[in-house]
PDB file of N, CA and C in Angstrom:
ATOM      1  N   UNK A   1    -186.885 -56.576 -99.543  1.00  0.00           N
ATOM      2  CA  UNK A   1    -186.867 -56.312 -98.112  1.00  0.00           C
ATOM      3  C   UNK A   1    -187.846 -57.254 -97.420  1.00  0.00           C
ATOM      4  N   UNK A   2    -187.709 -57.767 -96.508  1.00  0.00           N
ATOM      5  CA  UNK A   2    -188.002 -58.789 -95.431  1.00  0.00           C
ATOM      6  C   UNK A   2    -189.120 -58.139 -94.536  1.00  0.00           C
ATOM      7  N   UNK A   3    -190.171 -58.937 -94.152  1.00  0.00           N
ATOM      8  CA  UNK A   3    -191.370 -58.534 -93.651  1.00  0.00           C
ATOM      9  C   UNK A   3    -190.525 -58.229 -91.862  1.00  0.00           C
ATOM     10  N   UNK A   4    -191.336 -57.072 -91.481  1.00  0.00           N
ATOM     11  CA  UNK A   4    -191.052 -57.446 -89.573  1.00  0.00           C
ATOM     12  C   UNK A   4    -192.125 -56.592 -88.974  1.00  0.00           C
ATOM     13  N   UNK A   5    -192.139 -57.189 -88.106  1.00  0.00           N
ATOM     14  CA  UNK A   5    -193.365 -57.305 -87.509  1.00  0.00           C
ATOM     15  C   UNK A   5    -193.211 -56.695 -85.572  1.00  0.00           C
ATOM     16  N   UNK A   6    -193.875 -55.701 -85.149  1.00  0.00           N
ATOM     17  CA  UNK A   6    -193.364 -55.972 -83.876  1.00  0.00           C
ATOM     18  C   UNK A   6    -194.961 -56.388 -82.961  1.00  0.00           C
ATOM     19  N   UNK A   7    -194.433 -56.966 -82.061  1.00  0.00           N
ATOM     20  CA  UNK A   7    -195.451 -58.034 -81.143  1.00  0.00           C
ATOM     21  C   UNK A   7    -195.444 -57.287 -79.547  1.00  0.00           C
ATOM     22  N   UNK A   8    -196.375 -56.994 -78.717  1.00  0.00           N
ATOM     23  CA  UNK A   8    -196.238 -56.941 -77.346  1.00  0.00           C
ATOM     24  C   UNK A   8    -196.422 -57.970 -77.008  1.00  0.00           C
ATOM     25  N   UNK A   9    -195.488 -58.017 -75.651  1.00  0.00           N
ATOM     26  CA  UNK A   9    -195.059 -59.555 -74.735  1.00  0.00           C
ATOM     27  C   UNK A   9    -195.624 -59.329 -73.697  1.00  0.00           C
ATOM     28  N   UNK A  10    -196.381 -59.738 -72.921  1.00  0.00           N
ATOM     29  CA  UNK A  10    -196.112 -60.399 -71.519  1.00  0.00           C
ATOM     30  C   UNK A  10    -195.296 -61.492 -71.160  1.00  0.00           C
ATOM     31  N   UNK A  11    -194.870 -61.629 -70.224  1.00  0.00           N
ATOM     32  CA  UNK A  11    -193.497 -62.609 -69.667  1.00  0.00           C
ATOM     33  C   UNK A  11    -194.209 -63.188 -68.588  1.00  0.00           C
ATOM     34  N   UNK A  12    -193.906 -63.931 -68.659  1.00  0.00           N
ATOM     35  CA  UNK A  12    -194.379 -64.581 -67.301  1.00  0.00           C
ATOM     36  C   UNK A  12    -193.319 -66.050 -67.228  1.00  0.00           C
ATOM     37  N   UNK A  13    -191.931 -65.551 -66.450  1.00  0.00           N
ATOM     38  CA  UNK A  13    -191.184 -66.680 -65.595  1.00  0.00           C
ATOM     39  C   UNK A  13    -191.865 -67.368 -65.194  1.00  0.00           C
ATOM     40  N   UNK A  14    -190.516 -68.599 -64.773  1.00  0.00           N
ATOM     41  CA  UNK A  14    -190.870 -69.052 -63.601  1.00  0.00           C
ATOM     42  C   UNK A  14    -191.866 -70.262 -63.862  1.00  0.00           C
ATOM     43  N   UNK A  15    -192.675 -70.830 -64.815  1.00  0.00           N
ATOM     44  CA  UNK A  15    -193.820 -71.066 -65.296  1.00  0.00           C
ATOM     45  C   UNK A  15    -194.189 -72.110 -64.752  1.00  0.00           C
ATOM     46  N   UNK A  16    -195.112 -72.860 -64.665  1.00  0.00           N
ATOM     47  CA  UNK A  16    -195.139 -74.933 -64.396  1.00  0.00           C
ATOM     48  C   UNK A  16    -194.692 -75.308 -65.797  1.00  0.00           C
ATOM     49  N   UNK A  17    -195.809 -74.923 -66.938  1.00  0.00           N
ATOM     50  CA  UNK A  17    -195.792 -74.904 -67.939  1.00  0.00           C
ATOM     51  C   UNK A  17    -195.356 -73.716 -69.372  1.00  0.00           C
ATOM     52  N   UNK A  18    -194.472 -73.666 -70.089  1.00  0.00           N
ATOM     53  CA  UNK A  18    -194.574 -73.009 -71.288  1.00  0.00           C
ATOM     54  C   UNK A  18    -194.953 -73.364 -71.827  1.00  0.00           C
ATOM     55  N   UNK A  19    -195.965 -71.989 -72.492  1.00  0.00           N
ATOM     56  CA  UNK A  19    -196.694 -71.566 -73.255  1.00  0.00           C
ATOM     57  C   UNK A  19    -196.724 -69.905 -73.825  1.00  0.00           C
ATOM     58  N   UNK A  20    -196.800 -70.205 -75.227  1.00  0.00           N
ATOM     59  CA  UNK A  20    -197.291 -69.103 -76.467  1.00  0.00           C
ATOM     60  C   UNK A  20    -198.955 -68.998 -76.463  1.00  0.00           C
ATOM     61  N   UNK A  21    -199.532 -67.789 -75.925  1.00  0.00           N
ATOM     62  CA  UNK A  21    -200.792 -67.204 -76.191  1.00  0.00           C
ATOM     63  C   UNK A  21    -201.423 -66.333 -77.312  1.00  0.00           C
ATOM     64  N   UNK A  22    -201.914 -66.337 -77.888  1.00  0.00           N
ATOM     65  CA  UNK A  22    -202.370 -65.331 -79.014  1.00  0.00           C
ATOM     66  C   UNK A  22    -203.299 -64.502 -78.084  1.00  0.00           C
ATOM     67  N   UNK A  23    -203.286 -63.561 -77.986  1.00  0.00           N
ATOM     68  CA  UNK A  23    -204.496 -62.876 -77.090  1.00  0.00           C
ATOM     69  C   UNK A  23    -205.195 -62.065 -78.185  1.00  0.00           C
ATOM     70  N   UNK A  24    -206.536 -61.999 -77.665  1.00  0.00           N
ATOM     71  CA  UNK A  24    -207.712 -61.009 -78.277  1.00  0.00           C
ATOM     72  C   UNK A  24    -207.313 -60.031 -79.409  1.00  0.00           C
ATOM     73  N   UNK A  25    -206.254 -59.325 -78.214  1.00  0.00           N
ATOM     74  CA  UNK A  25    -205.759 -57.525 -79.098  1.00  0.00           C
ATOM     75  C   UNK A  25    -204.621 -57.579 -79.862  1.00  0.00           C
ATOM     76  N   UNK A  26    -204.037 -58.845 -79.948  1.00  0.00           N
ATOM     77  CA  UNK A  26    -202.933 -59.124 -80.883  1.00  0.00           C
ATOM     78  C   UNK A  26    -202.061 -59.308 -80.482  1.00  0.00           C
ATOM     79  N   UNK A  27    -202.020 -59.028 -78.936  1.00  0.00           N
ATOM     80  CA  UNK A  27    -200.482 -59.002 -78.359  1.00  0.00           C
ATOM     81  C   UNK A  27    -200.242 -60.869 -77.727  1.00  0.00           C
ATOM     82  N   UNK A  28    -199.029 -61.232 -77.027  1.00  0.00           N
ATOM     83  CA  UNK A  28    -198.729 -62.580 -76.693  1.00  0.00           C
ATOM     84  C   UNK A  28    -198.979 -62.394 -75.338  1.00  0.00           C
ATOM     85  N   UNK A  29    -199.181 -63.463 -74.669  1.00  0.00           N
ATOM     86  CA  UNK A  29    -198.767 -64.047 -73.494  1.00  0.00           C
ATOM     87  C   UNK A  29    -198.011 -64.917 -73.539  1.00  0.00           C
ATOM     88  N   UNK A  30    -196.860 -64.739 -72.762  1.00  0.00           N
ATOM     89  CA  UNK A  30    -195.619 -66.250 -72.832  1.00  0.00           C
ATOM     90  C   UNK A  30    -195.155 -67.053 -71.731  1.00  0.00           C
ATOM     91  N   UNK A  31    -195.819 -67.706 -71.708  1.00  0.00           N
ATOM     92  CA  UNK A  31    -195.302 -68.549 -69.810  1.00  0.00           C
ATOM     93  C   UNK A  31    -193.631 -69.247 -70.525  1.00  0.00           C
ATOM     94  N   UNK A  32    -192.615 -68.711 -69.383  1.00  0.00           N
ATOM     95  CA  UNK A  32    -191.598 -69.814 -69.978  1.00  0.00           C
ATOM     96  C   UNK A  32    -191.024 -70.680 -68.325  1.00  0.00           C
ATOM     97  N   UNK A  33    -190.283 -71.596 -68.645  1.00  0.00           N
ATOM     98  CA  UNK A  33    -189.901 -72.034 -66.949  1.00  0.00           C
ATOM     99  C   UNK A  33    -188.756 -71.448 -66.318  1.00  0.00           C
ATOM    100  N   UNK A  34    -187.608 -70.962 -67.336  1.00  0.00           N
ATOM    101  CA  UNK A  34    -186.545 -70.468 -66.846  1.00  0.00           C
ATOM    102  C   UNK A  34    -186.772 -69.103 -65.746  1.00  0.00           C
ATOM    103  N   UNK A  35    -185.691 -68.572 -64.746  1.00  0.00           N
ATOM    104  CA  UNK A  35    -185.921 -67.438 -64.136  1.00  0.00           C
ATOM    105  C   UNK A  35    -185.480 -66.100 -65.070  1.00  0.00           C
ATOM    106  N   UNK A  36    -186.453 -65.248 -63.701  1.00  0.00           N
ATOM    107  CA  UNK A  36    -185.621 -64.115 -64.828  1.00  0.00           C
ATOM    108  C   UNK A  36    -184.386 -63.512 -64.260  1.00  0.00           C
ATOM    109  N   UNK A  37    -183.326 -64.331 -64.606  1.00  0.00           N
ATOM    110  CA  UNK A  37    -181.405 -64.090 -63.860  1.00  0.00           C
ATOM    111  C   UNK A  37    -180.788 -64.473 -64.755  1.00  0.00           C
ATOM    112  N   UNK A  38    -180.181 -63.274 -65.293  1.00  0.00           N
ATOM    113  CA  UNK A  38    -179.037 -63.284 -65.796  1.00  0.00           C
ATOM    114  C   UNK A  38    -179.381 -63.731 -67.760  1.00  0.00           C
ATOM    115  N   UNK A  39    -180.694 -62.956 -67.951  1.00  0.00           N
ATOM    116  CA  UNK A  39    -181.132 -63.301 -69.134  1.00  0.00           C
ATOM    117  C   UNK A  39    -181.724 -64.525 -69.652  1.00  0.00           C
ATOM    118  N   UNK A  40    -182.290 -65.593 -68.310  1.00  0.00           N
ATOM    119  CA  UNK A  40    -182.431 -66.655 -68.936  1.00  0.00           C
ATOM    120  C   UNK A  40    -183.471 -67.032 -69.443  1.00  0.00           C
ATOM    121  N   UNK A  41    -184.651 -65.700 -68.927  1.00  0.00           N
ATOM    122  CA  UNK A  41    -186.149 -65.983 -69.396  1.00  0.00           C
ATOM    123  C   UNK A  41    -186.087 -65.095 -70.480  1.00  0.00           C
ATOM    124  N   UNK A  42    -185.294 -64.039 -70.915  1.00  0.00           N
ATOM    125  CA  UNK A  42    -185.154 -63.403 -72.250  1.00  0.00           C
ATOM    126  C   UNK A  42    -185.293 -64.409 -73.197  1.00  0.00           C
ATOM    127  N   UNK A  43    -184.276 -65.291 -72.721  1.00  0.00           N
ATOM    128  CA  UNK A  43    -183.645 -66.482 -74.069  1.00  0.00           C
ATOM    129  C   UNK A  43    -184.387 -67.314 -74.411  1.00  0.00           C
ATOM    130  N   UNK A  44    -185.699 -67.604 -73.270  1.00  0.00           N
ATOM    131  CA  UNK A  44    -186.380 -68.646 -73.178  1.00  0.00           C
ATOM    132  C   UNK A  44    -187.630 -67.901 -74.123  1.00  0.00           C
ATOM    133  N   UNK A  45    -188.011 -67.094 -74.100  1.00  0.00           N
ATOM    134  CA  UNK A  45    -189.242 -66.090 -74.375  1.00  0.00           C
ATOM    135  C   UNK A  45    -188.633 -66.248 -76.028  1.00  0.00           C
ATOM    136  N   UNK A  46    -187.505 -65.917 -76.516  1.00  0.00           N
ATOM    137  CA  UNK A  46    -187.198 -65.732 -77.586  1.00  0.00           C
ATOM    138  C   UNK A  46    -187.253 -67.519 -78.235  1.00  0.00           C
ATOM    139  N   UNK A  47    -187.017 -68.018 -77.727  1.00  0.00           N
ATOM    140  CA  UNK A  47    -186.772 -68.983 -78.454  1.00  0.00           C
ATOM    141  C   UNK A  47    -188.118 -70.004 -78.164  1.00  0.00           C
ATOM    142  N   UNK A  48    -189.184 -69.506 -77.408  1.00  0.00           N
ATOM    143  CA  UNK A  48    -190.417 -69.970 -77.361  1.00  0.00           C
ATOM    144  C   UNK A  48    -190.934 -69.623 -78.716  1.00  0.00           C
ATOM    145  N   UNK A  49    -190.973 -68.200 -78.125  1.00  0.00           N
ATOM    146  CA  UNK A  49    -191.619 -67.488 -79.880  1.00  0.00           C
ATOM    147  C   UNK A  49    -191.150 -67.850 -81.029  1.00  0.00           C
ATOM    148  N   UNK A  50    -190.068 -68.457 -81.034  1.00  0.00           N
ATOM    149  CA  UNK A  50    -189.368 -69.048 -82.748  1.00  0.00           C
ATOM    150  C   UNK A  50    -189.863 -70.019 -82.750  1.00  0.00           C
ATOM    151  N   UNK A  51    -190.090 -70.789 -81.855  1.00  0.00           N
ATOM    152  CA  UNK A  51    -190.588 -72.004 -82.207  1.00  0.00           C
ATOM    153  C   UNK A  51    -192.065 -72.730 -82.358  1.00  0.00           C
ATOM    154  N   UNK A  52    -192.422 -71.723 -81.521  1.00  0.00           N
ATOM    155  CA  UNK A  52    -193.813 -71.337 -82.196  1.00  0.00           C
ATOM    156  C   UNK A  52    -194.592 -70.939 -83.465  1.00  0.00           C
ATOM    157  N   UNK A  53    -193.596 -70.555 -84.139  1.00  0.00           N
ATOM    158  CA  UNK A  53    -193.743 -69.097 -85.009  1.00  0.00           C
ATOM    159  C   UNK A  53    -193.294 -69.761 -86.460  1.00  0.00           C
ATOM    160  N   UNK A  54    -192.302 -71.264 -85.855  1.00  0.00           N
ATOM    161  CA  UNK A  54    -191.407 -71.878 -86.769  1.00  0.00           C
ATOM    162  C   UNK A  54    -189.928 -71.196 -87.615  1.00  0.00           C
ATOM    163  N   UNK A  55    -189.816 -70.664 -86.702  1.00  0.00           N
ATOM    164  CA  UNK A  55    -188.531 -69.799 -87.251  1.00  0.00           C
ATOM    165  C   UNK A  55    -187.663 -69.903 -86.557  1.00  0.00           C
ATOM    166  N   UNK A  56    -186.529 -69.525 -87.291  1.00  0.00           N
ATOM    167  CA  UNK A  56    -184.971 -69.876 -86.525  1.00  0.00           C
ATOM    168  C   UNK A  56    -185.159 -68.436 -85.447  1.00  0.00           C
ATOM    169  N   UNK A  57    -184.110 -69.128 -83.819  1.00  0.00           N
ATOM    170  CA  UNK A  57    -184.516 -67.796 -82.934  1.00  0.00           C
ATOM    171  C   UNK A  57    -183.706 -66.753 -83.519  1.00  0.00           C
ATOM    172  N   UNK A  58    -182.960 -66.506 -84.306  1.00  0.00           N
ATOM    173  CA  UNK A  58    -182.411 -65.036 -84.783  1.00  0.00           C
ATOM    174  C   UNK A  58    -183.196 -63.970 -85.615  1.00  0.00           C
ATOM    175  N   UNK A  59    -184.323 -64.745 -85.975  1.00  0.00           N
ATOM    176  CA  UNK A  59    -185.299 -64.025 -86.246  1.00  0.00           C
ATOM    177  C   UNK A  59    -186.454 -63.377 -85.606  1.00  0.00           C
ATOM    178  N   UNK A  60    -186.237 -63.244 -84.070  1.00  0.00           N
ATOM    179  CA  UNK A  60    -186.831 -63.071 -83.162  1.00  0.00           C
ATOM    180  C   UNK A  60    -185.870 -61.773 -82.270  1.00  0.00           C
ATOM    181  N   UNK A  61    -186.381 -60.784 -81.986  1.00  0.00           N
ATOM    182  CA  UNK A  61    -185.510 -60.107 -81.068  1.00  0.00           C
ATOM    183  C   UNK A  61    -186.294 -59.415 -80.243  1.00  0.00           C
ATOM    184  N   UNK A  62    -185.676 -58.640 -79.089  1.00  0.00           N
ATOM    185  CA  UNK A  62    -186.514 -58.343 -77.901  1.00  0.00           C
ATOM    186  C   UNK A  62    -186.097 -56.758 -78.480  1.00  0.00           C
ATOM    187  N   UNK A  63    -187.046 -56.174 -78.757  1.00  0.00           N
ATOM    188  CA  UNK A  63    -186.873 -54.505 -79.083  1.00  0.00           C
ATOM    189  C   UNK A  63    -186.651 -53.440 -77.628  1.00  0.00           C
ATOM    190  N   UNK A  64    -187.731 -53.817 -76.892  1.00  0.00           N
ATOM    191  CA  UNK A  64    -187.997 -53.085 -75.641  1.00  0.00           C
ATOM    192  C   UNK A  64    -188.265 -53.887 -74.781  1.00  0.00           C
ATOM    193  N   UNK A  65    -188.224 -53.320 -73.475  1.00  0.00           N
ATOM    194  CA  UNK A  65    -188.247 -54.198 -72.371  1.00  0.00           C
ATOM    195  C   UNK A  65    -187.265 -55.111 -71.580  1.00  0.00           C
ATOM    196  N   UNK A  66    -186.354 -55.053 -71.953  1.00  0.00           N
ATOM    197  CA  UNK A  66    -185.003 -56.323 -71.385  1.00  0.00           C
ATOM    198  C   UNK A  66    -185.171 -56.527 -69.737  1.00  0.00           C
ATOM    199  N   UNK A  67    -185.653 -55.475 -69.229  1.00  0.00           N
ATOM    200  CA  UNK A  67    -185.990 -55.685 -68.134  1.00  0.00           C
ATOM    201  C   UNK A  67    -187.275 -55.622 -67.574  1.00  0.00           C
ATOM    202  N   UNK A  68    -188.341 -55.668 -67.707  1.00  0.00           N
ATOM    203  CA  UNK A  68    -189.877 -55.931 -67.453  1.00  0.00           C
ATOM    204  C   UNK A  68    -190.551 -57.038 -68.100  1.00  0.00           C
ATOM    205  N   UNK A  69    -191.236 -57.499 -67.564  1.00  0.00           N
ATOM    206  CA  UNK A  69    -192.382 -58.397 -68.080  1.00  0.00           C
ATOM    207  C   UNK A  69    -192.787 -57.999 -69.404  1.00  0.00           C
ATOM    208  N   UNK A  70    -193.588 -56.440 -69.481  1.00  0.00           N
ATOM    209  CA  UNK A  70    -193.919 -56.381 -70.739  1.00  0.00           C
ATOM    210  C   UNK A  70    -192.740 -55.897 -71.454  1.00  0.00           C
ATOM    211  N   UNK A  71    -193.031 -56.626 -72.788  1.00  0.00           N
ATOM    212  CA  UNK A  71    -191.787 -56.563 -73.828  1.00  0.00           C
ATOM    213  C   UNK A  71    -192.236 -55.878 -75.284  1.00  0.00           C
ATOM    214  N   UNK A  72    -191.390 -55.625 -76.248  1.00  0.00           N
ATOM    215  CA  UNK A  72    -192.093 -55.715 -77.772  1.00  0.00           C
ATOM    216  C   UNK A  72    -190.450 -56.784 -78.157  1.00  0.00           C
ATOM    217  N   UNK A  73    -191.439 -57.590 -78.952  1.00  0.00           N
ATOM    218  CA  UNK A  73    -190.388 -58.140 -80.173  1.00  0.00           C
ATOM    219  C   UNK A  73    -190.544 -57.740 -81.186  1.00  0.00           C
ATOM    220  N   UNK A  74    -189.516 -57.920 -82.111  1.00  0.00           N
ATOM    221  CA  UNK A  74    -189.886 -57.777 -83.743  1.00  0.00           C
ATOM    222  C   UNK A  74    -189.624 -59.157 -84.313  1.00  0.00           C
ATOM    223  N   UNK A  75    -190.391 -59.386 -85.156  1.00  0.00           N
ATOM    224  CA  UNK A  75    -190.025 -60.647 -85.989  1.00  0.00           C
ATOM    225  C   UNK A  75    -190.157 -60.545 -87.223  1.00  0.00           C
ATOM    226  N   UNK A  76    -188.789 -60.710 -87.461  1.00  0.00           N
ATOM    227  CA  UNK A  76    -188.715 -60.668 -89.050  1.00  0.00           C
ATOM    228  C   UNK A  76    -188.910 -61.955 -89.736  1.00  0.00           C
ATOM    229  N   UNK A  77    -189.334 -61.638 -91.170  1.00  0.00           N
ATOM    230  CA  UNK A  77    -189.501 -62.287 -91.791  1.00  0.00           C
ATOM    231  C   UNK A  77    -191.084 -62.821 -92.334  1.00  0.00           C
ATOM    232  N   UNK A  78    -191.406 -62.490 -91.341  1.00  0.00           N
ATOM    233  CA  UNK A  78    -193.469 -63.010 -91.734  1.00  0.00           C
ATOM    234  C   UNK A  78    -194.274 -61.670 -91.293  1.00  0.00           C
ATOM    235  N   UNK A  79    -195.550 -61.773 -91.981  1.00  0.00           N
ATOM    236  CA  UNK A  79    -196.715 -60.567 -91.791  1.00  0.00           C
ATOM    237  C   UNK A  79    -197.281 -60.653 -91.047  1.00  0.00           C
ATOM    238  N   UNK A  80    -197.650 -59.958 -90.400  1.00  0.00           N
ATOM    239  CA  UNK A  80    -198.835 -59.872 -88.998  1.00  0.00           C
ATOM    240  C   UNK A  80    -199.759 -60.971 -89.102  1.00  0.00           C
ATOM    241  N   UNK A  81    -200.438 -61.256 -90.326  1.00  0.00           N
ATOM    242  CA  UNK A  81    -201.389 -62.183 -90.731  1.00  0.00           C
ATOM    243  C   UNK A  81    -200.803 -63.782 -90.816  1.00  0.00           C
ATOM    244  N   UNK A  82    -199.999 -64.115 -91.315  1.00  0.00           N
ATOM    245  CA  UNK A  82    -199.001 -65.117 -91.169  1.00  0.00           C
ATOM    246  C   UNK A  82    -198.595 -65.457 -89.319  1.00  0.00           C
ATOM    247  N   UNK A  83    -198.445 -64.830 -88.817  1.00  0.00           N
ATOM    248  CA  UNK A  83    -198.028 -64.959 -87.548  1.00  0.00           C
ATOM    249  C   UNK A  83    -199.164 -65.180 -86.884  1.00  0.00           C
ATOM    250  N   UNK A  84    -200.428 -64.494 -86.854  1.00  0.00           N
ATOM    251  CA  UNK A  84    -201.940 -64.995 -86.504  1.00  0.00           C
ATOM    252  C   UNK A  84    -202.060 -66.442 -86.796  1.00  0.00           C
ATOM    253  N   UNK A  85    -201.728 -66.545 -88.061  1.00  0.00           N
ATOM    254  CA  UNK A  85    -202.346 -67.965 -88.563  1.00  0.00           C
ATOM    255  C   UNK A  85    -201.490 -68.908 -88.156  1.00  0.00           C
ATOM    256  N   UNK A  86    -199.779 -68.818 -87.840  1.00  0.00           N
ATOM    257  CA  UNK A  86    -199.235 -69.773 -86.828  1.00  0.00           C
ATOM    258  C   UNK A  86    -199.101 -70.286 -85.519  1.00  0.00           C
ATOM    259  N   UNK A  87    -199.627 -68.765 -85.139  1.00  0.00           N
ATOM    260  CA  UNK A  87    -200.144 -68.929 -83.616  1.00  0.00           C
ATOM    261  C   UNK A  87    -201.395 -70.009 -83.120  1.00  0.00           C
ATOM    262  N   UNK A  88    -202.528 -70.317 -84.509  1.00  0.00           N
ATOM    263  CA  UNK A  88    -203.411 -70.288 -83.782  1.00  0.00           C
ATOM    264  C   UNK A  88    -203.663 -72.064 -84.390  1.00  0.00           C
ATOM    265  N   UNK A  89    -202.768 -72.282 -85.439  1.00  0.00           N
ATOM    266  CA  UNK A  89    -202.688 -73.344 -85.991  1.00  0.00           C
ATOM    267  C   UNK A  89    -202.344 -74.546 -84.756  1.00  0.00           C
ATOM    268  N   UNK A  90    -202.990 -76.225 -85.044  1.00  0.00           N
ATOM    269  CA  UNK A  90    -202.827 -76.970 -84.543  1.00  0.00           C
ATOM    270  C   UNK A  90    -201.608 -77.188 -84.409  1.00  0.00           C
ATOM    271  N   UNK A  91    -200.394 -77.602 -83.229  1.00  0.00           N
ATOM    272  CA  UNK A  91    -199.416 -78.027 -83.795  1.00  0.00           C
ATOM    273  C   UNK A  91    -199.335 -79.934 -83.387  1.00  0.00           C
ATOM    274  N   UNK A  92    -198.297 -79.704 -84.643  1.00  0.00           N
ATOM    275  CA  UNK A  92    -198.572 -81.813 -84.555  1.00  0.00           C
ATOM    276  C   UNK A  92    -197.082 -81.954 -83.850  1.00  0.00           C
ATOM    277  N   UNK A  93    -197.103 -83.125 -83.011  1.00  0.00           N
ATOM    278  CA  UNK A  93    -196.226 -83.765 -81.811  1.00  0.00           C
ATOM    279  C   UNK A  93    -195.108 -84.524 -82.639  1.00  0.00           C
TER     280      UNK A  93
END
């Protein structure tokens, strides 16, 4: 059986810039640029976090929240500790 993990989101549309936050208490902050119409900052949030995270986005899902800022995801496949340590890792260009 496959590790999963669930994460609280903040959302934050609309963005200048996206960005993946690791915050203090464990939870994310996610700036993405898309709006939020018609699911497009869902998609964007999800597929921030995969790529952050280095995972394909189907391994990413929005549990709660489809409609608010704050969200939970689950992500399968990696441990709470694993996901710390990708979050916070350098990434190379």
């Amino acid at each position: 059986m496959s590790a999963a993990v669930d994460l609280r989101v903040r959302l934050t549309p609309r963005a200048a810039r996206p960005r993946v936050e690791l915050l203090e208490d464990g939870s994310l902050a996610v700036r993405v640029s898309a709006p939020p119409v018609d699911g497009q900052a869902n998609a964007a949030l999800v597929k921030a976090v995969a790529k952050a995270l280095r995972l394909a986005p189907s391994r990413v899902r929005i549990v709660r929240g489809e409609h608010s800022r704050e969200k939970m995801l689950r992500v399968e496949g990696l441990e709470a500790g694993e996901i710390r340590a990708r979050l916070r890792a350098p990434r190379g260009g």
